[in-house]
Each structure stands twice: as C-alpha cells, then as structure tokens.
Protein backbone atom coordinates (compact mmCIF):
# COMPACT_ATOMS: atom_id res chain seq x y z
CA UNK A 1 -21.06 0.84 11.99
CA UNK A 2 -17.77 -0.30 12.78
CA UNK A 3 -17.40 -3.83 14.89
CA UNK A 4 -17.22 -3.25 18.67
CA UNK A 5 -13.61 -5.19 18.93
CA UNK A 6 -12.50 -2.87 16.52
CA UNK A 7 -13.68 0.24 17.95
CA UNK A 8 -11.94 -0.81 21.21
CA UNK A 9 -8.69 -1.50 19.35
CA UNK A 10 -8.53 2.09 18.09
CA UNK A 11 -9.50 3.68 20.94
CA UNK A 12 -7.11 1.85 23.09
CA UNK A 13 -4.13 2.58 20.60
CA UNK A 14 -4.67 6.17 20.53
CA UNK A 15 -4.14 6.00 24.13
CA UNK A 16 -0.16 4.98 23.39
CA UNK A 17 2.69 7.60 23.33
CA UNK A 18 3.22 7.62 19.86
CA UNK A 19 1.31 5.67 17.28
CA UNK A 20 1.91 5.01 13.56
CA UNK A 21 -0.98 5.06 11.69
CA UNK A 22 -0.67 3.72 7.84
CA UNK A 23 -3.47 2.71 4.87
CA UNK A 24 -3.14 1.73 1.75
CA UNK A 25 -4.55 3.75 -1.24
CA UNK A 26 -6.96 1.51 -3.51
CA UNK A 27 -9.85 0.07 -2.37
CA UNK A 28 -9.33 1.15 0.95
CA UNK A 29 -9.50 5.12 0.50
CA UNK A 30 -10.19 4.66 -3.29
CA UNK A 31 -12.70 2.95 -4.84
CA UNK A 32 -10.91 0.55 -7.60
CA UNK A 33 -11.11 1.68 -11.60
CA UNK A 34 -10.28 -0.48 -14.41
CA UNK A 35 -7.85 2.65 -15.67
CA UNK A 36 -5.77 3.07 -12.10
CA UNK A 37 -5.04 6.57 -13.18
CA UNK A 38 -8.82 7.29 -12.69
CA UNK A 39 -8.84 6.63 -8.95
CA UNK A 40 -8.90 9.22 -6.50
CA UNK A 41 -9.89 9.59 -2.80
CA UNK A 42 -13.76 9.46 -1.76
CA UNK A 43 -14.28 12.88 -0.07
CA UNK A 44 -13.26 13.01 3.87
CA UNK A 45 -10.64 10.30 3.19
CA UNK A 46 -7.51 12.38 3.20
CA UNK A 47 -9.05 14.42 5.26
CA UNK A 48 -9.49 12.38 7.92
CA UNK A 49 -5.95 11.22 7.18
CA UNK A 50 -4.17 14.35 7.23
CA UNK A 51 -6.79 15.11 10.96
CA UNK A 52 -4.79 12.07 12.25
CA UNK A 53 -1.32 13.20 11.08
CA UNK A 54 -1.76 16.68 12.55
CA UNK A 55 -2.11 15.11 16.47
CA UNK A 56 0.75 14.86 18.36
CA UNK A 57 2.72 11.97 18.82
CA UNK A 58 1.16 10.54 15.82
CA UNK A 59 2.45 9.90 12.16
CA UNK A 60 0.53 9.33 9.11
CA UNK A 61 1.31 7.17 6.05
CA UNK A 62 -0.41 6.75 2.63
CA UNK A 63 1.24 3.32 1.65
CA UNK A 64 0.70 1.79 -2.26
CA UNK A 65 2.43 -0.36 -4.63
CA UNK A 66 1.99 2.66 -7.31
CA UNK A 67 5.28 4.63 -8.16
CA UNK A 68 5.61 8.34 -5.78
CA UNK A 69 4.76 10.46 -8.49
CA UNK A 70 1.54 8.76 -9.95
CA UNK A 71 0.39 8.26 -5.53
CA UNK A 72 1.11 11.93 -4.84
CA UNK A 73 -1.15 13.38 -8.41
CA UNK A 74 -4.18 10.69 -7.33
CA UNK A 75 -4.18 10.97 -3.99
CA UNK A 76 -3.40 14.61 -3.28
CA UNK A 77 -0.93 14.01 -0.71
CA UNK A 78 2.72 15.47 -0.93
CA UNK A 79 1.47 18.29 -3.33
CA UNK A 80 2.72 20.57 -0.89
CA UNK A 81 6.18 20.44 0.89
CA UNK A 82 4.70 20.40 4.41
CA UNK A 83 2.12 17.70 4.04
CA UNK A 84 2.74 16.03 7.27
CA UNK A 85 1.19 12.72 5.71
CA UNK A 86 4.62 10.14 4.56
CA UNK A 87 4.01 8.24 1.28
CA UNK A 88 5.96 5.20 1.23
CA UNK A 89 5.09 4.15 -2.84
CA UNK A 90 6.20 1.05 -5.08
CA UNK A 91 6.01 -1.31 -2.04
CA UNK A 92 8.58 0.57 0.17
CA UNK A 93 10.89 1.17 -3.23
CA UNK A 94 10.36 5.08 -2.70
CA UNK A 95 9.41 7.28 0.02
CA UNK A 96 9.14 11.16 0.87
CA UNK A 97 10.98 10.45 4.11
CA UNK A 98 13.93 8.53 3.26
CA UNK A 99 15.57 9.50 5.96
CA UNK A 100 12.92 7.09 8.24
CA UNK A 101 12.00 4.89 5.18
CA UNK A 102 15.33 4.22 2.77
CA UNK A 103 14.67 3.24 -0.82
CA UNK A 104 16.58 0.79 -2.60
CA UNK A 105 19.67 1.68 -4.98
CA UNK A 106 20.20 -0.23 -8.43
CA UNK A 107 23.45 -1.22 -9.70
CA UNK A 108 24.17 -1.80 -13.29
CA UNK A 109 23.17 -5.69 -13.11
CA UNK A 110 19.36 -4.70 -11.62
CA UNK A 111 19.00 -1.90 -14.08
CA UNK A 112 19.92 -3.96 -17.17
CA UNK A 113 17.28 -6.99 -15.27
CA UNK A 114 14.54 -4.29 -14.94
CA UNK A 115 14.96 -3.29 -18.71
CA UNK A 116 14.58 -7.11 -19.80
CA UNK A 117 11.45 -7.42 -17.43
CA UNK A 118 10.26 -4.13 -18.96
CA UNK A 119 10.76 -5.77 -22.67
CA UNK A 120 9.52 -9.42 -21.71
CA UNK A 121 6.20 -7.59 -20.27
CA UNK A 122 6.13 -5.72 -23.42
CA UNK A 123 5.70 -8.34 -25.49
CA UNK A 124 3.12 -10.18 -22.95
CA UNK A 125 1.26 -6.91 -23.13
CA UNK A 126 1.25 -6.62 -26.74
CA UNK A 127 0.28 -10.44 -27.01
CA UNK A 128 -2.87 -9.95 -24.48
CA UNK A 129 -5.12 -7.25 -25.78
CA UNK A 130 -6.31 -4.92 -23.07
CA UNK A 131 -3.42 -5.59 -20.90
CA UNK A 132 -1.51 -2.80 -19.75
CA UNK A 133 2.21 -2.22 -18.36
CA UNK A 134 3.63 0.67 -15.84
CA UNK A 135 7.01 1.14 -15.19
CA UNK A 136 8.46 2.20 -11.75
CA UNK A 137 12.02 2.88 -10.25
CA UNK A 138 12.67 -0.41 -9.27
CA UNK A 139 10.24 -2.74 -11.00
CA UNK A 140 7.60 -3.56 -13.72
CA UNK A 141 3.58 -3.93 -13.83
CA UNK A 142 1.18 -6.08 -16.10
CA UNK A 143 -2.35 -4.65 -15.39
CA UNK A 144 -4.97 -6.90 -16.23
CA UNK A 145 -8.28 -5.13 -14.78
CA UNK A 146 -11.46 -4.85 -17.17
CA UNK A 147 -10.18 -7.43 -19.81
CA UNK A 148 -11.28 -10.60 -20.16
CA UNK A 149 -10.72 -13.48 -17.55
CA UNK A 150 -9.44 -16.03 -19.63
CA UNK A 151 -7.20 -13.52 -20.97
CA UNK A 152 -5.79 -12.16 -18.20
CA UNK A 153 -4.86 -15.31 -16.42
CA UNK A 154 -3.16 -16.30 -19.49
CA UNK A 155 -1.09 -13.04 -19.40
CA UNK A 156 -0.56 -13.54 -15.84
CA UNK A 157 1.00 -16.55 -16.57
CA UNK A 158 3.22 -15.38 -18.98
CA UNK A 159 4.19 -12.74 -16.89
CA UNK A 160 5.17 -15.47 -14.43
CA UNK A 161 6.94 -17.79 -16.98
CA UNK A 162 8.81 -14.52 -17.69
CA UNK A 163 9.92 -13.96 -13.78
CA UNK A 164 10.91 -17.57 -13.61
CA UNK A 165 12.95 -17.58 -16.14
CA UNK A 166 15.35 -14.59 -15.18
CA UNK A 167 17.76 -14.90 -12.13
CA UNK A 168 17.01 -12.09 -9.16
CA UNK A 169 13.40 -11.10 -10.30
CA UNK A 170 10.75 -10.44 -7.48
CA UNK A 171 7.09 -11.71 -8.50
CA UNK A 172 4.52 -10.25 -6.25
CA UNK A 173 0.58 -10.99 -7.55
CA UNK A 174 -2.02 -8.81 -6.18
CA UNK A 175 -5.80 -7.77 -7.63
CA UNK A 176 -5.36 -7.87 -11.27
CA UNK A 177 -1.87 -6.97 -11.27
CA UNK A 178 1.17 -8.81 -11.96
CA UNK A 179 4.47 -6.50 -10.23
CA UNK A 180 8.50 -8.51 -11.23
CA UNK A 181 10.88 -6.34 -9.33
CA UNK A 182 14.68 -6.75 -9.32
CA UNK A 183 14.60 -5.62 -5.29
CA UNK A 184 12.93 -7.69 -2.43
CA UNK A 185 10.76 -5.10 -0.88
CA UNK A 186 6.98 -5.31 0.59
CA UNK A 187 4.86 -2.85 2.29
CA UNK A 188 5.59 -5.23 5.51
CA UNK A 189 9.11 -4.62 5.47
CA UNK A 190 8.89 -0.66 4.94
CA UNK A 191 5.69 0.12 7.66
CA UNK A 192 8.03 -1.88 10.22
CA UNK A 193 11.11 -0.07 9.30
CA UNK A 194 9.08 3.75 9.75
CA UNK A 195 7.44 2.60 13.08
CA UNK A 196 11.17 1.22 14.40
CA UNK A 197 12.48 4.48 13.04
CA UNK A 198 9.13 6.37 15.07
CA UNK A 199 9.69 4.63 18.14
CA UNK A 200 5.89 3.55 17.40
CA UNK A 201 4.41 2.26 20.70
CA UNK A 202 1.77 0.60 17.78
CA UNK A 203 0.92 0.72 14.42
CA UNK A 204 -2.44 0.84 12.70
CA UNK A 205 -2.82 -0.81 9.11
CA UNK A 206 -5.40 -0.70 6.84
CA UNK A 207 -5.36 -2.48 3.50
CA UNK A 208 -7.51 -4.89 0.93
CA UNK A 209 -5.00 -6.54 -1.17
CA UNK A 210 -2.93 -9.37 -1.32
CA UNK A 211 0.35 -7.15 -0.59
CA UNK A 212 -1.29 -6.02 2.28
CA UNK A 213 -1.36 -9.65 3.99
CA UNK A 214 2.65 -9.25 3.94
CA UNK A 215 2.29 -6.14 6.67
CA UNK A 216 -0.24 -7.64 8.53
CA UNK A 217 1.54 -10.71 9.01
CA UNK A 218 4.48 -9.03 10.27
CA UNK A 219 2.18 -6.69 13.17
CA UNK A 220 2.03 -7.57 16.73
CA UNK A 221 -1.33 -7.58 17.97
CA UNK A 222 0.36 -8.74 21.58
CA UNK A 223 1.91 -5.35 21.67
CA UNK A 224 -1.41 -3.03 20.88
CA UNK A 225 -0.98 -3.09 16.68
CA UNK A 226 -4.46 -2.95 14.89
CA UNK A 227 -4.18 -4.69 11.49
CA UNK A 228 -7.44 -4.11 9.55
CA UNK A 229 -8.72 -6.24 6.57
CA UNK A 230 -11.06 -3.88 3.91
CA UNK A 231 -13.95 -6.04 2.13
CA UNK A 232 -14.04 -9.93 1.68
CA UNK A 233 -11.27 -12.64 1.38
CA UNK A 234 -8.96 -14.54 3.33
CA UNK A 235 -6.83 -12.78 5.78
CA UNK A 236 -4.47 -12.81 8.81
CA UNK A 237 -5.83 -9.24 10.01
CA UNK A 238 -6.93 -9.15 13.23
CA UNK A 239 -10.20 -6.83 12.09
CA UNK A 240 -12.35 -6.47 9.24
CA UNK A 241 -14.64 -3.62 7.56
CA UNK A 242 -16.90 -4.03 4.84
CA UNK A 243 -15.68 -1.23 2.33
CA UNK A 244 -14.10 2.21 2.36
CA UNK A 245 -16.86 4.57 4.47
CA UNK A 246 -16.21 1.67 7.55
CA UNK A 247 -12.03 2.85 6.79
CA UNK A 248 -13.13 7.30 7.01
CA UNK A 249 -15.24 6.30 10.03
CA UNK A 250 -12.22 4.73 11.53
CA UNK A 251 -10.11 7.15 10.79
CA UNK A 252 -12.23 9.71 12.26
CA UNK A 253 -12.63 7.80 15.35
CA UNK A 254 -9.11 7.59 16.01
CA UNK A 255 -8.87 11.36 15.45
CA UNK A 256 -11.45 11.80 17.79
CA UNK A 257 -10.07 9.48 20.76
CA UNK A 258 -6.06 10.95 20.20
CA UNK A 259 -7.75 14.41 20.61
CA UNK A 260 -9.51 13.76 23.78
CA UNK A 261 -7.12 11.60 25.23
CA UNK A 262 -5.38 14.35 27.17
C-alpha cells in the first residue's frame, strides 16, 4: 500500500494543467541483474507508463543512464515511431525528442578524451576480472555488479584515479557502476529542461539510484513536484516506496485520478 502523503501528492498533481511525469528504468520498473542487458520491465510497468502518457495534458518519460539504443531493446519503449512515452538515455546525453530535450555535440578534443577514457577503462577492466565496460555517445562505463567486493572497489578506484588524472572528464558513481563522461550532464539537468520546454505545472520523479538524488534535488516540492525515493538509503526525495510493485501502483493511481479529474 502506498503511504497516505504520497497518495495525496499524486492525486493532487494530476489535478494540474499539464504534468510531467518521469521514472527511471532499473530498480524502479526493473528489477536489477548482475548482466544489465538481462533486465526488462516487470509486467504492467510500461503499461501503466504508456496509460499515463496517453492522458491529456500529460507527458511521459522513461529516464536512464543506459545509452538510447540498449533503453529502447530492454524496455520496449520507442520500438514504434508513435510511442508517446520520451526516453531521455545516457543521463540526458540522448533523447527521442531533441527538439524538447537537446543532446550534447562533441568536438574533436571530447572525442579524442572519450577514446582515452574508453582505453584507460580498458585496461582497469582487463586488470579486475569480472568487471565489465559499455561505451555510449558521450561517455564510458566500468560495471562492477556480481564480482567480488574487494575487487570492485579496487576497480572503482582505478576508474577514479583514471578520471582524475585527465582534464574535462565527468565522474558520476552510482550502484555498481563507475560512468567518466567528457560532457556535464545529469538526469536533473535534462527532466528540468523537458518540463520548462512542457510548460509542466509539476513534475513527478521516480528513481533508486544515486543519479537520481541529482533530479530530486533540483524539484520544487513548494510548487506541487512529487520526487519519489524507490527502496532504502539516504535521500532528499520528498516520498519513499519500498520496491517496484509500490512504483506500478503509483503509476496506476495517477492514471486513475488524471482520468477522472474532468
């Protein structure tokens, strides 16, 4: 059951013109996997996602760190050209609405920095068995999930040591991840650019990781945004679920209450 002060949240914001409403991807509508590409959406997720989109006056994002591509084939969404649900992917670095969300260009200096990040976590990768790298438009990943502790927090480090040592690099930690971009971008920084580019009377945000304290910090509970922590750890979210059925509950709620709000 979802909290009461949560409940009352959502039901007031679907009560506002026009309403944003944006979640991250895993371990808020996916459970995690130690091989990311094994994720995909528990059943009624999307669903209840793409029931939100579909009401007027409302907009629907899927919002992840992972690159477009990899987001659209795991999730689902943006399969077909008229999915009216916006993924904003790589932390705001790529969108399928760049005309409300605009992704980042590189010039010749930030591609030849990405291709020494991609090298540098090469070599941590290759140094740390078990540890993985992904490569997206505009940055690099060390993937440390299902190895051993000891070994991934050395490999984290060295992924650090490696972003400290080269001029313009981006570190961003999350769960088991290590992401060195050459562009300053967060998921903070892109959800407020799509609701300024909506109009958004308020936004909605659900997320679980680290990256998702950055857009919670920058929502405006004052002004009727709902920023909503998934599981345990520290947070600045105004709300908090337990896990990901609390998140398709929600979203079904708020489906419910834009419907009927007529």
């Amino acid at each position: 059951m979802l909290p009461r002060e949560l409940t009352a949240a959502l039901t007031s914001a679907a009560r506002r013109d026009i309403v944003l409403l944006a979640s991250d991807f895993d371990g808020v509508l996916s459970p995690l996997q130690d091989d990311p590409l094994a994720c995909r959406p528990v059943a009624g997720s999307v669903e209840a996602l793409r029931a939100v989109a579909e009401e007027p006056g409302t907009t629907a994002a899927l919002v992840s760190g992972r690159d477009r591509q990899t987001l659209s084939a795991i999730s689902g969404v943006g399969e077909l050209a008229d999915d009216p649900i916006i993924l904003i992917a790589s932390h705001g670095g790529e969108s399928s609405r760049p005309d409300l969300v605009v992704p980042a260009d590189l010039d010749e200096t930030r591609q030849a920095l990405l291709a020494r990040l991609r090298d540098g976590l090469d070599e941590v990768a290759a140094d740390h068995p078990g540890a993985r790298v992904e490569v997206k438009p505009t940055s690099v990943v060390l993937h440390t999930r299902g190895i051993d502790p000891a070994i991934a927090a050395d490999a984290h480090r060295a992924g650090q040591a490696l972003a400290d040592g080269l001029t313009g690099t981006h570190a961003m930690a999350g769960k088991d991840v290590l992401e060195l971009g050459v562009v300053e971008m967060s998921k903070g920084v892109a959800i407020t650019q799509l609701a300024g580019s909506l109009g958004a009377d308020a936004t909605i945000y659900f997320g679980d990781d680290v990256t998702d304290e950055m857009a919670f910090a920058m929502m405006a509970p004052e002004r009727g945004d709902v920023s909503v922590k998934v599981g345990a750890g520290e947070t600045v979210a105004a709300y908090r679920v337990d896990g990901i059925p609390d998140v398709v509950e929600a979203l079904q709620l708020f489906a419910r209450e834009r419907t009927s709000r007529g």
